[in-house]
N, C-alpha and C. Protein backbone atom coordinates (compact mmCIF):
# COMPACT_ATOMS: atom_id res chain seq x y z
N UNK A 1 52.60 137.08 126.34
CA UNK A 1 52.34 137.25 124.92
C UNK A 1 51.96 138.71 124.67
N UNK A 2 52.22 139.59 123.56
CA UNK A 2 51.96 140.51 123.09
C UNK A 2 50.69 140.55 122.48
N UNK A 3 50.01 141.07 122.56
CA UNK A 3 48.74 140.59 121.95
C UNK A 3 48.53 141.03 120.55
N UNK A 4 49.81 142.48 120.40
CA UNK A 4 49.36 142.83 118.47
C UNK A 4 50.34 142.17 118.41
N UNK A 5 51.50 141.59 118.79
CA UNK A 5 52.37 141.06 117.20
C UNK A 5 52.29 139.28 117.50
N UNK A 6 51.72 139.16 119.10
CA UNK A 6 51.79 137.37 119.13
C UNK A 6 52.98 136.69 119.52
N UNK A 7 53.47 137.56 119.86
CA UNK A 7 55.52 137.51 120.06
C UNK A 7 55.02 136.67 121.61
N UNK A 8 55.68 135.90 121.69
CA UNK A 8 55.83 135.14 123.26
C UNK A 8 57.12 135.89 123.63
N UNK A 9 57.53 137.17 124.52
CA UNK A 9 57.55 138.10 125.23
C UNK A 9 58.34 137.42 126.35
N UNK A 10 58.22 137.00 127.24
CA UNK A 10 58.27 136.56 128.31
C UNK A 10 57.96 135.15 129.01
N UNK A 11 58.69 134.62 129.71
CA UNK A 11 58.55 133.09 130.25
C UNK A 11 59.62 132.82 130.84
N UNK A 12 59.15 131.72 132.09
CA UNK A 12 59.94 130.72 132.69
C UNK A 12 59.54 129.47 132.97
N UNK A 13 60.50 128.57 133.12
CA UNK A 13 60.38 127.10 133.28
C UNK A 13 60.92 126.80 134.92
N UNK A 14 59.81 125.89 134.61
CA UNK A 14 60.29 125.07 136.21
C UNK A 14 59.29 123.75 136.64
N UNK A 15 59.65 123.28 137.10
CA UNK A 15 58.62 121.86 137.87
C UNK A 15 57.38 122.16 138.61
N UNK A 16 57.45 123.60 139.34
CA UNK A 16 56.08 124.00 139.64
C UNK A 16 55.75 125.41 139.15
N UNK A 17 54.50 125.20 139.60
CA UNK A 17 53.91 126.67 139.22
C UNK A 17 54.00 127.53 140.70
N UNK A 18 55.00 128.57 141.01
CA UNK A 18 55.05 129.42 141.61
C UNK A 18 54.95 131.01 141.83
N UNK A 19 54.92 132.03 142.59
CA UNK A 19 54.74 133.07 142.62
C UNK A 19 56.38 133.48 141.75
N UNK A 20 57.07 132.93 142.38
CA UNK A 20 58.81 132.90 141.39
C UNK A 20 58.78 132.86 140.33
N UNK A 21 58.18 131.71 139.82
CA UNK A 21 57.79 131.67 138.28
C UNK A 21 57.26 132.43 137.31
N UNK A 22 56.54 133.32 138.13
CA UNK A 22 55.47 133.95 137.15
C UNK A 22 56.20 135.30 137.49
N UNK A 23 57.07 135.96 138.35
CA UNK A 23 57.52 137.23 138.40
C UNK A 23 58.72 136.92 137.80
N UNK A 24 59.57 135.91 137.52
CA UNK A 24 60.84 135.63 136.50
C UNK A 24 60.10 136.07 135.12
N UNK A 25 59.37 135.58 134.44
CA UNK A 25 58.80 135.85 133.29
C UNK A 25 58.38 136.93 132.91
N UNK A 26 57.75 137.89 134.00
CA UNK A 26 57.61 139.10 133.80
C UNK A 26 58.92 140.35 133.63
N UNK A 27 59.63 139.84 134.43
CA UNK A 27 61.37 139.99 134.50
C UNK A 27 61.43 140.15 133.22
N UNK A 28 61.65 139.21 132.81
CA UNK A 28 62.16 138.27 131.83
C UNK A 28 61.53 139.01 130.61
N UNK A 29 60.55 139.56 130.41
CA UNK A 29 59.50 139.86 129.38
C UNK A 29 59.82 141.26 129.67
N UNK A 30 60.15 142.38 130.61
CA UNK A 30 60.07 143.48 130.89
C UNK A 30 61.94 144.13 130.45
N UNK A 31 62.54 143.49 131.02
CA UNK A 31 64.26 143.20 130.63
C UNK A 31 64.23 143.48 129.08
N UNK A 32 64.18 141.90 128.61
CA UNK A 32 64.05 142.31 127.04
C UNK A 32 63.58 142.99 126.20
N UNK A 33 61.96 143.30 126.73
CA UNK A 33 61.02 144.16 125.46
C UNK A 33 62.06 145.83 125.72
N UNK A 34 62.09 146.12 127.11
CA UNK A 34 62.15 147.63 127.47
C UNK A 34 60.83 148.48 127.21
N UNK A 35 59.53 148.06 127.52
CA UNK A 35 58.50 148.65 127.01
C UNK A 35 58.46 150.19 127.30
N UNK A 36 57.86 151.15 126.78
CA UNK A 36 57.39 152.51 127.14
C UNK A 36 56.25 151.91 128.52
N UNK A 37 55.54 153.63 128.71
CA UNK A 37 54.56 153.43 129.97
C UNK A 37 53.34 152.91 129.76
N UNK A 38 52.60 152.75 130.42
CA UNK A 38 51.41 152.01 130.01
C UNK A 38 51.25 150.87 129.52
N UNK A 39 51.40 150.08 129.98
CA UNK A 39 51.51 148.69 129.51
C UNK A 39 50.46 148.07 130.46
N UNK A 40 49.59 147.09 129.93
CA UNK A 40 48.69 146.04 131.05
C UNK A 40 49.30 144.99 130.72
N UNK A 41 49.12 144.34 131.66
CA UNK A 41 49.62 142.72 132.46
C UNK A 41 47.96 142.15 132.45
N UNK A 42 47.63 141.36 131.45
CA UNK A 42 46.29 140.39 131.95
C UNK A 42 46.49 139.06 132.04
N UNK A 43 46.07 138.77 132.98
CA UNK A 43 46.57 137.21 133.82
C UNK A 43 44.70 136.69 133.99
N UNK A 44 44.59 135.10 134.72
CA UNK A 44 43.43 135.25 135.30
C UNK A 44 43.61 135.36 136.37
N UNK A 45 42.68 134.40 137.56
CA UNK A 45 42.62 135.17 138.64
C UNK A 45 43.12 134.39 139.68
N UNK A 46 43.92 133.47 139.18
CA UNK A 46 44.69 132.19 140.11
C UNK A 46 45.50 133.51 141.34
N UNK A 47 45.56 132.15 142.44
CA UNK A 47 46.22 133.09 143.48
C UNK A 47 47.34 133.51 143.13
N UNK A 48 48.36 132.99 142.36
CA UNK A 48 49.40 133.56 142.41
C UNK A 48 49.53 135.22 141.60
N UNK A 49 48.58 135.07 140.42
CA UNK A 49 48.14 136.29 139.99
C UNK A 49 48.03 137.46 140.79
N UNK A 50 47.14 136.74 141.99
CA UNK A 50 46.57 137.88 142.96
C UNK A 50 47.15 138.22 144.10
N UNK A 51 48.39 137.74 144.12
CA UNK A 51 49.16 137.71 145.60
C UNK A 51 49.29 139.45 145.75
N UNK A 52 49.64 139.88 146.88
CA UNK A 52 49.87 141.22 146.87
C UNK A 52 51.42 140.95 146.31
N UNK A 53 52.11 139.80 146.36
CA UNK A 53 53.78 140.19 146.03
C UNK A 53 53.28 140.30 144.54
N UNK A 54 53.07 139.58 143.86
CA UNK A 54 53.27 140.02 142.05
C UNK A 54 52.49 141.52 142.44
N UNK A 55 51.48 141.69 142.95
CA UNK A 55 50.93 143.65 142.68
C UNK A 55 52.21 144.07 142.87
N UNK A 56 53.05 143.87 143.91
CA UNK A 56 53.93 144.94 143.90
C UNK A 56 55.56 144.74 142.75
N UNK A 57 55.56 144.14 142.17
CA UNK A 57 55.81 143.50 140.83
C UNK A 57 55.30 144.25 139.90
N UNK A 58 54.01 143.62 139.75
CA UNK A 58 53.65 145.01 138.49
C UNK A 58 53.61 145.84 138.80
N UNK A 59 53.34 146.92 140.27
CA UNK A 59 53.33 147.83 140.36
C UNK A 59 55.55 148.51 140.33
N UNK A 60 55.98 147.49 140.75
CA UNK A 60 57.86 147.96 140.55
C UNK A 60 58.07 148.35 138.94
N UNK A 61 57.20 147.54 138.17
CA UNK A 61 57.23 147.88 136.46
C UNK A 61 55.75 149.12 136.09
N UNK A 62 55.65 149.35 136.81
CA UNK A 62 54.30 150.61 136.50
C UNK A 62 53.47 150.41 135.52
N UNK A 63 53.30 149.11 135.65
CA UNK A 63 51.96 148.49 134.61
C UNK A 63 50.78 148.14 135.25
N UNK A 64 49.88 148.09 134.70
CA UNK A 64 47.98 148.11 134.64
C UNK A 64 48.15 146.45 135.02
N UNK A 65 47.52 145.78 136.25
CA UNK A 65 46.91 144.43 136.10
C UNK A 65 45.29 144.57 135.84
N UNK A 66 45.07 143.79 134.36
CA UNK A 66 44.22 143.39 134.13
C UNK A 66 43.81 141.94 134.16
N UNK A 67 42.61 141.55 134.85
CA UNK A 67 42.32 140.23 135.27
C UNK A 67 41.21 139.86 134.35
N UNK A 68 40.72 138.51 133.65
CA UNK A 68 39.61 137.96 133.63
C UNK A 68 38.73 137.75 134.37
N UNK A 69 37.42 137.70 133.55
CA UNK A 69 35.90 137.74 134.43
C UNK A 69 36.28 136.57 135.19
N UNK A 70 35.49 136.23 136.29
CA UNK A 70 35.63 134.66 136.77
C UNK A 70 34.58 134.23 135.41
N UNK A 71 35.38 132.80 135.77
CA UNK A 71 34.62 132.04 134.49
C UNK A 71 34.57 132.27 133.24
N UNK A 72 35.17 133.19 132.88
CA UNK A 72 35.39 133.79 131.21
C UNK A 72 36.20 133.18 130.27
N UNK A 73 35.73 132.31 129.68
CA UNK A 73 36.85 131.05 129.11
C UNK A 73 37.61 132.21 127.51
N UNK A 74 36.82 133.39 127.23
CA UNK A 74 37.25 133.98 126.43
C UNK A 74 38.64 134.96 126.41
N UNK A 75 38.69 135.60 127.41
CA UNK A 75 39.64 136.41 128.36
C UNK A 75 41.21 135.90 127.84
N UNK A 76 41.53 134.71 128.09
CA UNK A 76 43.10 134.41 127.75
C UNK A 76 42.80 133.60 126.83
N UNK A 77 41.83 133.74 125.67
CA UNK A 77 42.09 132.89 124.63
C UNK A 77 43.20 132.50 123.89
N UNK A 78 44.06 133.74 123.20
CA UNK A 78 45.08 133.86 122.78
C UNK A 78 46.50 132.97 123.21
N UNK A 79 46.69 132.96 125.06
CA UNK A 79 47.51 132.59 125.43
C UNK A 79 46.87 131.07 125.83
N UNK A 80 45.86 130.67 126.00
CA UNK A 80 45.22 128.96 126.26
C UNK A 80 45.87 128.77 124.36
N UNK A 81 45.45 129.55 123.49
CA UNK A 81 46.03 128.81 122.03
C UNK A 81 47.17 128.82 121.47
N UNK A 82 48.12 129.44 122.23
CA UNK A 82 49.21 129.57 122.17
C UNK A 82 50.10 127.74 122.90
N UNK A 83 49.17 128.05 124.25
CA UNK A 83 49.58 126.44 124.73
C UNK A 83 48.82 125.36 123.99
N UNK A 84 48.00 125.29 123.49
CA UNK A 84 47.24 124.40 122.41
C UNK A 84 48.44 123.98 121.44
N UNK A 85 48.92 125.11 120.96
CA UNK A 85 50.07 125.09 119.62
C UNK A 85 51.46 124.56 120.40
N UNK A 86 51.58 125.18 121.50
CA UNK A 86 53.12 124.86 121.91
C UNK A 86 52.55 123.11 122.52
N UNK A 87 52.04 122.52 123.13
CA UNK A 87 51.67 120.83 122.86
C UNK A 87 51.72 120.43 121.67
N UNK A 88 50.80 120.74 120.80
CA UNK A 88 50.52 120.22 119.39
C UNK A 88 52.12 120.22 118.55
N UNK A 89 52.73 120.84 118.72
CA UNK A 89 53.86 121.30 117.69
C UNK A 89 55.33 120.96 118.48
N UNK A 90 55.44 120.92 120.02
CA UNK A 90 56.51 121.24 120.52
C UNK A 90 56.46 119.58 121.69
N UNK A 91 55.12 119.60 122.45
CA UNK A 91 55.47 118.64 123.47
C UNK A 91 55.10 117.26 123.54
N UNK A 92 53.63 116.80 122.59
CA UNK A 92 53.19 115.74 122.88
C UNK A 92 53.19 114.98 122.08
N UNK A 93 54.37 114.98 121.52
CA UNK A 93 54.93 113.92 120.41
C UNK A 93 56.44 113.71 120.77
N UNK A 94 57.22 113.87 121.50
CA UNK A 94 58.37 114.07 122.10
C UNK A 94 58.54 113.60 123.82
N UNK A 95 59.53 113.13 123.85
CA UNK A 95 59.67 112.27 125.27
C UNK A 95 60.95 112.90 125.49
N UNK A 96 61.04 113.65 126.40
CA UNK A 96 62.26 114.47 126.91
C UNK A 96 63.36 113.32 127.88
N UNK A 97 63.98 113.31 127.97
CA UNK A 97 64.77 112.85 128.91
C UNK A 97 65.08 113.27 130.27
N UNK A 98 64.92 114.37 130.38
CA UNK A 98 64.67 115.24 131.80
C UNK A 98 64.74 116.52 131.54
N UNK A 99 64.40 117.12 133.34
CA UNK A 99 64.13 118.81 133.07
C UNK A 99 65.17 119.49 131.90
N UNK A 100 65.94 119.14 132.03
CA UNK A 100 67.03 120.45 131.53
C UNK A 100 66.70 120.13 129.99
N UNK A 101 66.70 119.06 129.29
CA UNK A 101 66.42 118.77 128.33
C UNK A 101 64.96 119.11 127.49
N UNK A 102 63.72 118.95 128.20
CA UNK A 102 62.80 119.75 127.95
C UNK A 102 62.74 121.12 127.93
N UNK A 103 63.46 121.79 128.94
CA UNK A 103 63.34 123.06 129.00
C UNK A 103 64.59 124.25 127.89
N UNK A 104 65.34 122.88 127.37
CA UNK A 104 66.05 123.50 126.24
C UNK A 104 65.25 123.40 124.68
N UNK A 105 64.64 122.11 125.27
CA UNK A 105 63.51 122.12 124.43
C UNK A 105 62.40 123.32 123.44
N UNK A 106 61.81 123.68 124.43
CA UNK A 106 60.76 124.58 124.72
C UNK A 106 61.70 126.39 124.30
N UNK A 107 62.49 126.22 125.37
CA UNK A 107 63.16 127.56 124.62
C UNK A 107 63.58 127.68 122.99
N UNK A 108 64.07 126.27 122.77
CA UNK A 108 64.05 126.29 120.82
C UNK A 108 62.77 126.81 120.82
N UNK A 109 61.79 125.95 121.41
CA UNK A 109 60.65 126.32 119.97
C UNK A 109 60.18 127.80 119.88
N UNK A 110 60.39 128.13 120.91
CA UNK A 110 59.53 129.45 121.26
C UNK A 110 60.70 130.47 120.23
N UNK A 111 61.55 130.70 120.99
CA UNK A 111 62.96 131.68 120.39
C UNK A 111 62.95 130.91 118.90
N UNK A 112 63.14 129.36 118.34
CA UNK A 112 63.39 129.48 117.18
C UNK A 112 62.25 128.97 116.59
N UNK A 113 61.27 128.84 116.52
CA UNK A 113 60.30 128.40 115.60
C UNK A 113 58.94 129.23 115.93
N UNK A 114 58.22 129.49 116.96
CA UNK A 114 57.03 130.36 117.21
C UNK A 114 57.52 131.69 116.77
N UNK A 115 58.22 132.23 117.90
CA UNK A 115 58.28 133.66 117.14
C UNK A 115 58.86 134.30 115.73
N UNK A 116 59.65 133.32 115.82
CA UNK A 116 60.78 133.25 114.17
C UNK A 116 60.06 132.92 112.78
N UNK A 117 59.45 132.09 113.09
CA UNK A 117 59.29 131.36 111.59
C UNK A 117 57.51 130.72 112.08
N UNK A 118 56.63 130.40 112.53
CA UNK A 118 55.31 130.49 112.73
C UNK A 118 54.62 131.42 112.06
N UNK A 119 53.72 131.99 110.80
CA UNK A 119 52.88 132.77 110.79
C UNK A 119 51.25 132.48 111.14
N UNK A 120 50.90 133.51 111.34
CA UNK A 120 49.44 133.53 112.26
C UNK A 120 48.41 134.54 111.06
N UNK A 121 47.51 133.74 110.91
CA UNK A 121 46.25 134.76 110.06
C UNK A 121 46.05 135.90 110.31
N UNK A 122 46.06 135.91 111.89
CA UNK A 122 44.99 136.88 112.48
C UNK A 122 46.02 138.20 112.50
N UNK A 123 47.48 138.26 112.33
CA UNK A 123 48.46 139.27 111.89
C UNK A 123 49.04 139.14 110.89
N UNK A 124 48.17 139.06 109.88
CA UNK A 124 48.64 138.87 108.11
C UNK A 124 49.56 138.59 107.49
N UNK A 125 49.39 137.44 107.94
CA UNK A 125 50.00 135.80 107.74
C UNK A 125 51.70 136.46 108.27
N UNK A 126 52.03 136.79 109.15
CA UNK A 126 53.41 137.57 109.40
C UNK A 126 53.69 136.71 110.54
N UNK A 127 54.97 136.81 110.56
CA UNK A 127 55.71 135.74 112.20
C UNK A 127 55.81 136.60 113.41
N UNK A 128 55.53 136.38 114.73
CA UNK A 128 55.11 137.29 115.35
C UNK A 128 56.58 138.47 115.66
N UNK A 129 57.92 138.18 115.21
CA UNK A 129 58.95 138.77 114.83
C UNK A 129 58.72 139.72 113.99
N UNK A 130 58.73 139.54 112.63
CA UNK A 130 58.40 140.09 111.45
C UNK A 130 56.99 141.36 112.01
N UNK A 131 56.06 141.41 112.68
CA UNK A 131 54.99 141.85 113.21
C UNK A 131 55.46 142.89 113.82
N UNK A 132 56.27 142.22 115.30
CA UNK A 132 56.86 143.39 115.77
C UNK A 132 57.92 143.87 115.05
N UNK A 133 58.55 143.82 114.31
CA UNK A 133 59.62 144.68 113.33
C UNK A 133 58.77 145.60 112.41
N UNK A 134 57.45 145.44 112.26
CA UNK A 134 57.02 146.25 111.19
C UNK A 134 56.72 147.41 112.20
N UNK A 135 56.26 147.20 113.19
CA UNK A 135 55.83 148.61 114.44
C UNK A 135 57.04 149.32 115.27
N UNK A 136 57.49 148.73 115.47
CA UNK A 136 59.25 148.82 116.25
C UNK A 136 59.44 149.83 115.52
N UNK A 137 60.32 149.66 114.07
CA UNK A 137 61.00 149.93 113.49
C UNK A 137 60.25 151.43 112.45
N UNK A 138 58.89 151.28 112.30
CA UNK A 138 58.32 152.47 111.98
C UNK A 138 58.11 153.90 113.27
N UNK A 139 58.19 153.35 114.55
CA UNK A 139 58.32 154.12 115.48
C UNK A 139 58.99 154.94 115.21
C-alpha cells in the first residue's frame, strides 16, 4: 500500500504465506509503480520479513526496510484496515469455488473497485487512483 494515495501497489496470491509470496508482490509493486529513489518498505517483523533473502530484495530495489515496534498494533494500521475492508466488502460474504476463482476474485476488487472507485476520508474523499493522479501528474 502507498501510504499518501492508499493505492494497493503491489500483491500476490497463493495458498501459503511464503518468502515467494511476499518478494512477487514487491516485484509486482516495484515493476508497475517504477518508483524514484528512496522509497521504504514497512512490513512487521514476521520471519519472512526478516529473512536475509527479502534484505537482499529490498536491498536489489535500493529501498529503506522499515519494521514495526514488536507489539505495536499501530505500525500497519493502514494495511490490517485495508484487510478489514477487503473481508468486509470482497470475501466473507462470497463462497469461491476454488483457488483460481477467488484469486480472480480479489484481483477485481482490488484493480476494479478499491483502487478505482473506493473513496477514503482520510485523502479527501478521493479514490486512491484519482489521489495518485493528482501527484503523478503535477510532477
Amino acid at each position: 500500500m502507498d501510504l499518501h494515495s492508499k493505492k494497493i501497489v503491489g500483491y500476490s496470491f497463493s495458498c501459503t504465506m511464503t518468502i515467494e509470496l511476499i518478494k512477487r508482490a514487491l516485484e509486482n509493486a516495484y515493476c508497475i509503480q517504477k518508483p524514484d529513489e528512496g522509497l521504504i518498505f514497512h512490513s512487521d517483523l514476521g520471519t519472512r520479513y526478516t529473512s536475509d533473502e527479502f534484505a537482499k530484495t529490498i536491498e536489489r530495489f535500493n529501498m529503506t526496510h522499515s519494521f514495526s515496534y514488536k507489539g505495536s498494533l499501530c505500525d500497519n494500521a493502514c494495511i490490517e484496515s485495508f484487510h478489514a475492508i477487503l473481508k468486509k466488502e470482497g470475501v466473507n460474504y462470497v463462497r469461491y469455488l476454488d483457488y483460481k476463482s477467488a484469486k480472480l476474485a480479489l484481483f477485481k476488487y482490488i484493480e476494479g473497485s478499491y483502487n478505482l472507485k473506493r473513496i477514503h476520508s482520510g485523502i479527501g474523499y478521493k479514490t486512491p487512483q484519482k489521489m495518485e493522479d493528482s501527484y503523478t501528474c503535477a510532477a
